[in-house]
Protein backbone atom coordinates (compact mmCIF):
# COMPACT_ATOMS: atom_id res chain seq x y z
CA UNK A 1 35.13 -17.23 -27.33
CA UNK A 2 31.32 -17.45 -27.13
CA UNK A 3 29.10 -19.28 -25.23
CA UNK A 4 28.23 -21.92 -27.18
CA UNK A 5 32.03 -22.84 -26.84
CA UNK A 6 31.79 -22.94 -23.29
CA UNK A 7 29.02 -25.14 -22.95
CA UNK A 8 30.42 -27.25 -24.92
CA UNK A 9 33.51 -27.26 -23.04
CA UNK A 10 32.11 -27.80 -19.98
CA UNK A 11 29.62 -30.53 -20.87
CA UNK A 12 32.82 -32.71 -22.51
CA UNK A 13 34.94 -32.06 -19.28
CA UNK A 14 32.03 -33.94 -17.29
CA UNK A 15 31.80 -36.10 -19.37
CA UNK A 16 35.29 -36.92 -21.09
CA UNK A 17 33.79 -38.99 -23.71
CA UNK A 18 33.28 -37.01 -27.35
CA UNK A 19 29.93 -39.24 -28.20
CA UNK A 20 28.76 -39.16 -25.24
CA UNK A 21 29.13 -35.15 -24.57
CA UNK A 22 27.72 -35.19 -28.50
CA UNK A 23 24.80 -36.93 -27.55
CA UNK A 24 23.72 -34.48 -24.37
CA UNK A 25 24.26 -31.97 -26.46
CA UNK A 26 22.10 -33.18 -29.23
CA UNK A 27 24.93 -32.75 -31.76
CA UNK A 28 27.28 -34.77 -34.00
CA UNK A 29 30.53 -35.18 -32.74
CA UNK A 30 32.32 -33.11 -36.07
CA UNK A 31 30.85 -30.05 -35.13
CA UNK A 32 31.94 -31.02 -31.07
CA UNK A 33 35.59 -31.37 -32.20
CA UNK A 34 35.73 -28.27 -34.55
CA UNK A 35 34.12 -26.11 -31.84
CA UNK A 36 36.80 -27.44 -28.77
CA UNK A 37 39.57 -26.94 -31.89
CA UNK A 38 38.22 -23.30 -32.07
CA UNK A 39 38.37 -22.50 -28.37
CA UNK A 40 42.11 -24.02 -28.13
CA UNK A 41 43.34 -22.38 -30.82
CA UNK A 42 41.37 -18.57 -29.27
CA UNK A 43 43.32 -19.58 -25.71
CA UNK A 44 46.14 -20.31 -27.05
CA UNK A 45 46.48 -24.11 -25.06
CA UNK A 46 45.05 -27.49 -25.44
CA UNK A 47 42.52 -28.29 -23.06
CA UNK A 48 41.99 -32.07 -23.54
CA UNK A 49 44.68 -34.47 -23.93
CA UNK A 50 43.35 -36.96 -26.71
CA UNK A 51 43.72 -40.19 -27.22
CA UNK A 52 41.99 -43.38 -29.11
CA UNK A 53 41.35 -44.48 -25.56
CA UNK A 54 40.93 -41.57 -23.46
CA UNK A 55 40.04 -37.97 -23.22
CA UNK A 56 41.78 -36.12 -20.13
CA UNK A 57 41.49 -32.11 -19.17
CA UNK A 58 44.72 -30.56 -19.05
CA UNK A 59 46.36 -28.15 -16.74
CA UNK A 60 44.56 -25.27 -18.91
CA UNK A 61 41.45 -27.21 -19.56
CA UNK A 62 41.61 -27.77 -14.99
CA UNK A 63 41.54 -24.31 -15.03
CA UNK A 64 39.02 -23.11 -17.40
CA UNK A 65 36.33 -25.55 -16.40
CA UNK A 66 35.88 -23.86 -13.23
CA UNK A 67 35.72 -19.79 -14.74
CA UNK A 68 33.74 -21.60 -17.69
CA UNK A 69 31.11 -22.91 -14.87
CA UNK A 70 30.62 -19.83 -13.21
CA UNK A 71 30.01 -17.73 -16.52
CA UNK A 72 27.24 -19.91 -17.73
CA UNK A 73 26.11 -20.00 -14.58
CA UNK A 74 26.09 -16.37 -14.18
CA UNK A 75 24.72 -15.95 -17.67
CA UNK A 76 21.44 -18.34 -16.39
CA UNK A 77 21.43 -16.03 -13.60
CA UNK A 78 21.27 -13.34 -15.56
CA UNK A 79 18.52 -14.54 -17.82
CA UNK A 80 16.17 -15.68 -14.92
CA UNK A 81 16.62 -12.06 -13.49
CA UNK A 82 15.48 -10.35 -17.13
CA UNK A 83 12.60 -12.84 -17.08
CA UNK A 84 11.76 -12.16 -13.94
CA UNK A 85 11.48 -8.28 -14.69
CA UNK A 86 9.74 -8.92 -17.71
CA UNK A 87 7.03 -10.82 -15.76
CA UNK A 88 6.61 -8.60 -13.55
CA UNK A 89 8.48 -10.91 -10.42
CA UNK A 90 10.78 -8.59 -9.54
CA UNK A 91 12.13 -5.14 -9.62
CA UNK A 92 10.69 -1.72 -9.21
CA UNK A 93 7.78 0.33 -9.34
CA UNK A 94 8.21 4.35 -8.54
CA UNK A 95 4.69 5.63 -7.48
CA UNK A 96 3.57 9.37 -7.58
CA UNK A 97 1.07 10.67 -5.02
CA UNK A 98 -1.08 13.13 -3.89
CA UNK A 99 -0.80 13.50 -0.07
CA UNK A 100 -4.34 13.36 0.50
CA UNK A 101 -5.16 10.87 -2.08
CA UNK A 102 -3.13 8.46 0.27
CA UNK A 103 -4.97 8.87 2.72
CA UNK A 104 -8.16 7.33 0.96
CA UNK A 105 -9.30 4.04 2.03
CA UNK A 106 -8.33 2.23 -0.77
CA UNK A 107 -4.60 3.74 -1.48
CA UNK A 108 -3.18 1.08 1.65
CA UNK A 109 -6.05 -1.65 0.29
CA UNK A 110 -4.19 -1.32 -2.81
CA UNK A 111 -0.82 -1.03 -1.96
CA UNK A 112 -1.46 -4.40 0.47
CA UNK A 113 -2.37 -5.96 -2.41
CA UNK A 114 0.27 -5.41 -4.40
CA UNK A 115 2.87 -6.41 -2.10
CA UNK A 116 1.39 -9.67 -1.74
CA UNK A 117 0.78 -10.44 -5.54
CA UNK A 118 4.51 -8.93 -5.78
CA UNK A 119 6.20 -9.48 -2.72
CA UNK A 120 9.96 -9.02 -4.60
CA UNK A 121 9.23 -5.96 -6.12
CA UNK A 122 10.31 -2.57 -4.45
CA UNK A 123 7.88 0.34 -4.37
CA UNK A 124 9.32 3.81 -4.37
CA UNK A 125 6.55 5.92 -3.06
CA UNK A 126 6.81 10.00 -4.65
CA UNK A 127 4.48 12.59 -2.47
CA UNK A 128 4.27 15.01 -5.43
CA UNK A 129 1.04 17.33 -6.88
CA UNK A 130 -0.91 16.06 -9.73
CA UNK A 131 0.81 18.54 -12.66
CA UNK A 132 4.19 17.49 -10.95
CA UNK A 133 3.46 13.92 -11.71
CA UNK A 134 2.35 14.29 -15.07
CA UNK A 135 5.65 15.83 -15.79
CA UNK A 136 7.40 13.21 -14.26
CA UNK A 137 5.97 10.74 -15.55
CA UNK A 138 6.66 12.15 -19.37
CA UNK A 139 10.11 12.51 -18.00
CA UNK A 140 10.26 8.73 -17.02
CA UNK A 141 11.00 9.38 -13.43
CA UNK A 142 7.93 7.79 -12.00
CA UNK A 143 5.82 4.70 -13.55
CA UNK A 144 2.30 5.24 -12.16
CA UNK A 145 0.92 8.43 -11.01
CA UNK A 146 -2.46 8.60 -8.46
CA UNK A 147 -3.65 12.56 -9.64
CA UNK A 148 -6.29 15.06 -8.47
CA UNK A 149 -8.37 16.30 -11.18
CA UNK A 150 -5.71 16.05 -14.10
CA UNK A 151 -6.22 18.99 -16.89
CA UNK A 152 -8.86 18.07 -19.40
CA UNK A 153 -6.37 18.13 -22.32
CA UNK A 154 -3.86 15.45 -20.68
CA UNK A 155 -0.59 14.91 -22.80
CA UNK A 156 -0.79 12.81 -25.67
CA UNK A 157 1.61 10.47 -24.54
CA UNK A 158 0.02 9.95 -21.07
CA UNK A 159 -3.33 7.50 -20.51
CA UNK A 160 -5.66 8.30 -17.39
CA UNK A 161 -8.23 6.07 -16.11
CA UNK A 162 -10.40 7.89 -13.35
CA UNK A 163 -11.01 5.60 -10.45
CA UNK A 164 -13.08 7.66 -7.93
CA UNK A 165 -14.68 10.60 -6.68
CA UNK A 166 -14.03 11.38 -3.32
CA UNK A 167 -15.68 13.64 -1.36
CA UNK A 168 -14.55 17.75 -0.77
CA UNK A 169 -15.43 18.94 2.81
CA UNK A 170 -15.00 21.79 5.24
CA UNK A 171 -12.12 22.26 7.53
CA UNK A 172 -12.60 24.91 10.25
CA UNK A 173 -12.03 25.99 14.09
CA UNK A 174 -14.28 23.80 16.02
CA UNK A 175 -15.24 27.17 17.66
CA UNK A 176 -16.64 28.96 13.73
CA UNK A 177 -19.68 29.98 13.73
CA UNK A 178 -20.46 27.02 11.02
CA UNK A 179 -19.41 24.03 13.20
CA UNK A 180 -22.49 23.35 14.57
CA UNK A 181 -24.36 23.25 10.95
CA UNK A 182 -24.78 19.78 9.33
CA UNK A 183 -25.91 21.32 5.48
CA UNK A 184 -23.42 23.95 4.75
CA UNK A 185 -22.96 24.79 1.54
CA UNK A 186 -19.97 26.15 -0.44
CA UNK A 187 -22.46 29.16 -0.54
CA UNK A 188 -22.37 29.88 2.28
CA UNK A 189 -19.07 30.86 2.60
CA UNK A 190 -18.95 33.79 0.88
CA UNK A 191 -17.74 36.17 3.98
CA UNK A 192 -15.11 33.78 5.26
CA UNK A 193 -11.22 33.81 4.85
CA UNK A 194 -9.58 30.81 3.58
CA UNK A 195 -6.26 29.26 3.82
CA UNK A 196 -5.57 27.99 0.41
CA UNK A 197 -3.14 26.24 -1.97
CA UNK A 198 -1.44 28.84 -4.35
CA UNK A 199 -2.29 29.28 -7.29
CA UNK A 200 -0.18 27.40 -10.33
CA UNK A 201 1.48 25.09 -7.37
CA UNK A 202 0.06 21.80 -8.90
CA UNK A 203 -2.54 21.05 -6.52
CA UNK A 204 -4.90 19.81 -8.39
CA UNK A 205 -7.58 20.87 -6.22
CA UNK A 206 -6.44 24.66 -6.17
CA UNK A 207 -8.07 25.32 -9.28
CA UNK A 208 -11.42 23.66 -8.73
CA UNK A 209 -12.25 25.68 -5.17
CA UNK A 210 -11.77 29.17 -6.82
CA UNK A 211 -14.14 27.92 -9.66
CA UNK A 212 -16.44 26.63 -7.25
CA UNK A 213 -16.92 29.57 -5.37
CA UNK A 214 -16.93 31.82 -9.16
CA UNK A 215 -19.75 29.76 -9.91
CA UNK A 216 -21.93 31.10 -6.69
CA UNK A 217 -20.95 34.70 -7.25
CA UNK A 218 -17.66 35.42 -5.11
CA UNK A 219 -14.43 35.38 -5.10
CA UNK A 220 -12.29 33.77 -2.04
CA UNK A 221 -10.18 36.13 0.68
CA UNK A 222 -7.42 34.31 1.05
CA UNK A 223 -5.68 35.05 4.42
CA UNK A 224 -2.60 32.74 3.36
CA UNK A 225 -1.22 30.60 0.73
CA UNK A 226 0.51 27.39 1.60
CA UNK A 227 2.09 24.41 -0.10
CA UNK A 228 1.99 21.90 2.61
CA UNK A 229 -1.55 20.17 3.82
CA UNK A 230 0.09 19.89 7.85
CA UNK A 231 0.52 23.89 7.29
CA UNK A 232 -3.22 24.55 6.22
CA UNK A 233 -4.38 22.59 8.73
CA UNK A 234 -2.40 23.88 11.43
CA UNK A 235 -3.36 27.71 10.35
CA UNK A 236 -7.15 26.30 10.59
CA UNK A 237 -6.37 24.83 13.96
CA UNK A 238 -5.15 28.52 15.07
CA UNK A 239 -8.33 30.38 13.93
CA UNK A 240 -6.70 32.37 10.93
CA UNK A 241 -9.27 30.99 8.09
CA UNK A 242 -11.48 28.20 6.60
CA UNK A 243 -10.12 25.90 4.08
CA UNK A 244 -12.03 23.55 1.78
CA UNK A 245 -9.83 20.10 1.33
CA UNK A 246 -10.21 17.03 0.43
CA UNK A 247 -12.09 14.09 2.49
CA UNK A 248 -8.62 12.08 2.99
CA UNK A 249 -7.17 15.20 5.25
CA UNK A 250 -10.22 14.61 7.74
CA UNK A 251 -8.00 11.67 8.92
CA UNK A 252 -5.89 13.72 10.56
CA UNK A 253 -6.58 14.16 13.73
CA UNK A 254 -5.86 18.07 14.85
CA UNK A 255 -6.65 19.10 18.30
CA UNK A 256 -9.36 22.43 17.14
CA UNK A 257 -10.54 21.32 13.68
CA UNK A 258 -13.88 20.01 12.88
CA UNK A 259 -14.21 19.14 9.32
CA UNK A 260 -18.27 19.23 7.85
CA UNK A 261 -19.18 17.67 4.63
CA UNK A 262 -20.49 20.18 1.51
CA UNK A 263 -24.19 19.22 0.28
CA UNK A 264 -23.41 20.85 -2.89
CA UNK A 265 -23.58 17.88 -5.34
CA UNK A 266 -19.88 19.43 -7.12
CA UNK A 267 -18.09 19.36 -4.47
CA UNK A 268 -16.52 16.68 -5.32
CA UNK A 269 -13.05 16.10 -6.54
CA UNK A 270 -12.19 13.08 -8.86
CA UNK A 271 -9.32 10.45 -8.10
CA UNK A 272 -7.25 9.27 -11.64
CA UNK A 273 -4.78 7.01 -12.24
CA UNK A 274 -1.98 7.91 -14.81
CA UNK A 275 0.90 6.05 -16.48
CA UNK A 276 2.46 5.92 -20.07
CA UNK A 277 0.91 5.27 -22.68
CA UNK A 278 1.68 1.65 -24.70
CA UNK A 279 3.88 0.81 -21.29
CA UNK A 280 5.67 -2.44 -21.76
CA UNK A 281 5.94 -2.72 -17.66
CA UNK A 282 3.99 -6.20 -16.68
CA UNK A 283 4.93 -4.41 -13.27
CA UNK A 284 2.55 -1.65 -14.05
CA UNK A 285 -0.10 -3.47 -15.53
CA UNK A 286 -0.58 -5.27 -12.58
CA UNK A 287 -0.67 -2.01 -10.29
CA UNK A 288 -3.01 -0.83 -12.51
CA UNK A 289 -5.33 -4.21 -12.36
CA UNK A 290 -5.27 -4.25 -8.32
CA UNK A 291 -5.78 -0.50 -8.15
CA UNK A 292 -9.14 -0.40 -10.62
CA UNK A 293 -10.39 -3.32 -8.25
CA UNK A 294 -9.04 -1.57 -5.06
CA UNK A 295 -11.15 1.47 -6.34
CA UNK A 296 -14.17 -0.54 -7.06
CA UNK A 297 -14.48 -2.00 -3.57
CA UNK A 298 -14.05 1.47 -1.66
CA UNK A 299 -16.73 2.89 -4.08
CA UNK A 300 -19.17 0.26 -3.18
CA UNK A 301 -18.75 0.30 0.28
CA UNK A 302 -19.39 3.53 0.33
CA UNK A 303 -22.79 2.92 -1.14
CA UNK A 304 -22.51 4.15 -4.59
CA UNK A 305 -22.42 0.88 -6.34
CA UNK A 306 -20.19 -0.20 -8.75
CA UNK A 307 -17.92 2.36 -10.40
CA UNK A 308 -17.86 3.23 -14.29
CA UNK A 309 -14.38 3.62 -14.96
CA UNK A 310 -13.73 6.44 -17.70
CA UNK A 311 -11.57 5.27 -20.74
CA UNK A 312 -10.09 1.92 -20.87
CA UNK A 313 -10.09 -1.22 -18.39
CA UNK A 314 -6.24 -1.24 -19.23
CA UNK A 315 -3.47 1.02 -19.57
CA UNK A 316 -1.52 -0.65 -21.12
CA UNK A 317 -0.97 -0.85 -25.32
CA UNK A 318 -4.33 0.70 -26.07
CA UNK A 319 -5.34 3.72 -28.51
C-alpha cells in the first residue's frame, strides 16, 4: 500500500464515479481500476461494489476511507512542517553566549528582531565562553555562537564574521585611589591586584589582559581567580582587587563599584559571530542577516560610523 493508492482511493469514494474520480485525478480510468485492483487484492477485501450503473463503498471500503483520510492528511501535515523548517518558519535555533556580550546594546536589538521576523521559532539561549562554543558548535550542539576574541587560527570547519569592538574598562572600589581619574591607562596599573578569569577557562578575554599588561612591562598580581562575572564583581565590590572587564558588565549595577573607561587605544576587545561552515539552516542565515544589521546600528550610534565587517557578508555556503 502506498500513497498514491490512497489518494486514489479516497478521491473515487467522494466521488463514486470511475471517470469522474479519473478526471480529478488527471488520469485515465485503466490505470484508476488497476491501482483500486492492487489495493483490494494488498487488504485482502473489496472496497467498491461495482456495477454498470453504480459504484458503492463497502463495509471495508466505509472503513478505510476514514484511516485513508487522516494519513494523507497527516502526510500534508507532515510536508508543510519540513517546508516550514526548511524556510526557516519554524523550529529551533540554539544560541551560544558570552555573558557579557549579552549585555551589549545590540544582543536584545537583535534578538527582538528575530522573534518578530520568526515569531514560531524557539531560541535556546547557551551562556558558555568563547573556546566552549567553538567546541560546541563543531560538536553540533549549538547553531550560532556570539564569541570574545576567537583564536586567530579558528577551525577549518567553523566561519567567523566579526561584528564589533566593544569597549574594555576598569572595574574598581569606588573608594581606589583611581576612581576619581578620568584618563587611566592600563599603565597605570602596574602596582594593583586584580581579580581575574583563570587562565585556559575559555574566557576569551583572559588571554588578552595578561598580554596587555606584558606589552607595558608587568605582569598582573592576581589576588583571585574566578569563573563567574557576579563573583569578580562582587570581590571588586569588597575591596580585594581591580579587574579589567568588558564594557557590557558596567550594566550591572553593584552597590561600591565604579567602572572608568581605558584611553589606551587596545583596549578593546572584538565581538564575532560564529556558525558552521556551508550551513544549510535558512534559520541561521537569517540570525546571521539581523545580527550583522543589529551590529551595524549599535556601531553607528555609538559614533564610529558604519562597521567593516571582516570576511564575508554571509555565513552561509561560502569558501
Amino acid at each position: 500500500m502506498d500513497l498514491r493508492q490512497l489518494r486514489y482511493f479516497v478521491v473515487l469514494a467522494e466521488e463514486l464515479h470511475f471517470r469522474r474520480a479519473a478526471q480529478r485525478l488527471n488520469i485515465t480510468q485503466a490505470p484508476l481500476s488497476l491501482s483500486i485492483q492492487a489495493l483490494e487484492r494488498e487488504v485482502g477485501s473489496r472496497l467498491f461494489d461495482r456495477t454498470q450503473r453504480r459504484v458503492a463503498l463497502t463495509e471495508s471500503g466505509i472503513s478505510l476511507r476514514a484511516d485513508a483520510r487522516d494519513i494523507l492528511e497527516r502526510v500534508e501535515r507532515s510536508r508543510e512542517a519540513i517546508r516550514d523548517i526548511a524556510d526557516g518558519i519554524t523550529g529551533q535555533l540554539r544560541l551560544g553566549i558570552t555573558p557579557a556580550s549579552s549585555l551589549l546594546p545590540f544582543f536584545p536589538n537583535v534578538i527582538s528582531a528575530f522573534r518578530s521576523a520568526r515569531p514560531n521559532v524557539r531560541i535556546v539561549m547557551r551562556e558558555m565562553h568563547s573556546m566552549d562554543q567553538l567546541l560546541s558548535l563543531q560538536a553540533r550542539e549549538i547553531d550560532v555562537g556570539i564569541v570574545r576574541n576567537p583564536p586567530q587560527r579558528t577551525p577549518v570547519d567553523l566561519s567567523v564574521v566579526r561584528l564589533m569592538s566593544d569597549p574594555l574598562m576598569l572595574a574598581m572600589h569606588r573608594n581606589h585611589g583611581l576612581s576619581d581619574r578620568t584618563n587611566i591607562k592600563i599603565a597605570d596599573l602596574r602596582d594593583e591586584t586584580f581579580i581575574n578569569y583563570p587562565k585556559q577557562s575559555g574566557v576569551g578575554i583572559c588571554e588578552q589582559v595578561m598580554r596587555l599588561c606584558a606589552l607595558r612591562g608587568f605582569t598582573q598580581k592576581i589576588f583571585q581567580d574566578v569563573h563567574q562575572a557576579l563573583t569578580l564583581l562582587g570581590l571588586v565590590a569588597a575591596g580585594f582587587g581591580v579587574a579589567i572587564v568588558p564594557s557590557g558588565l558596567s550594566n550591572i549595577t553593584v552597590p561600591n563599584v565604579v567602572f572608568k573607561p581605558l584611553m589606551d587605544a587596545d583596549a578593546t576587545t572584538d565581538i564575532h559571530l560564529v556558525c558552521r561552515r556551508r550551513e544549510q539552516n535558512a534559520i541561521v542565515e537569517i540570525f546571521v542577516s539581523l545580527t550583522q544589521t543589529a551590529s551595524d546600528a549599535s556601531w553607528r550610534a555609538r559614533g564610529h560610523g558604519k562597521l567593516v565587517v571582516q570576511g564575508p557578508a554571509r555565513l552561509i555556503a561560502h569558501h
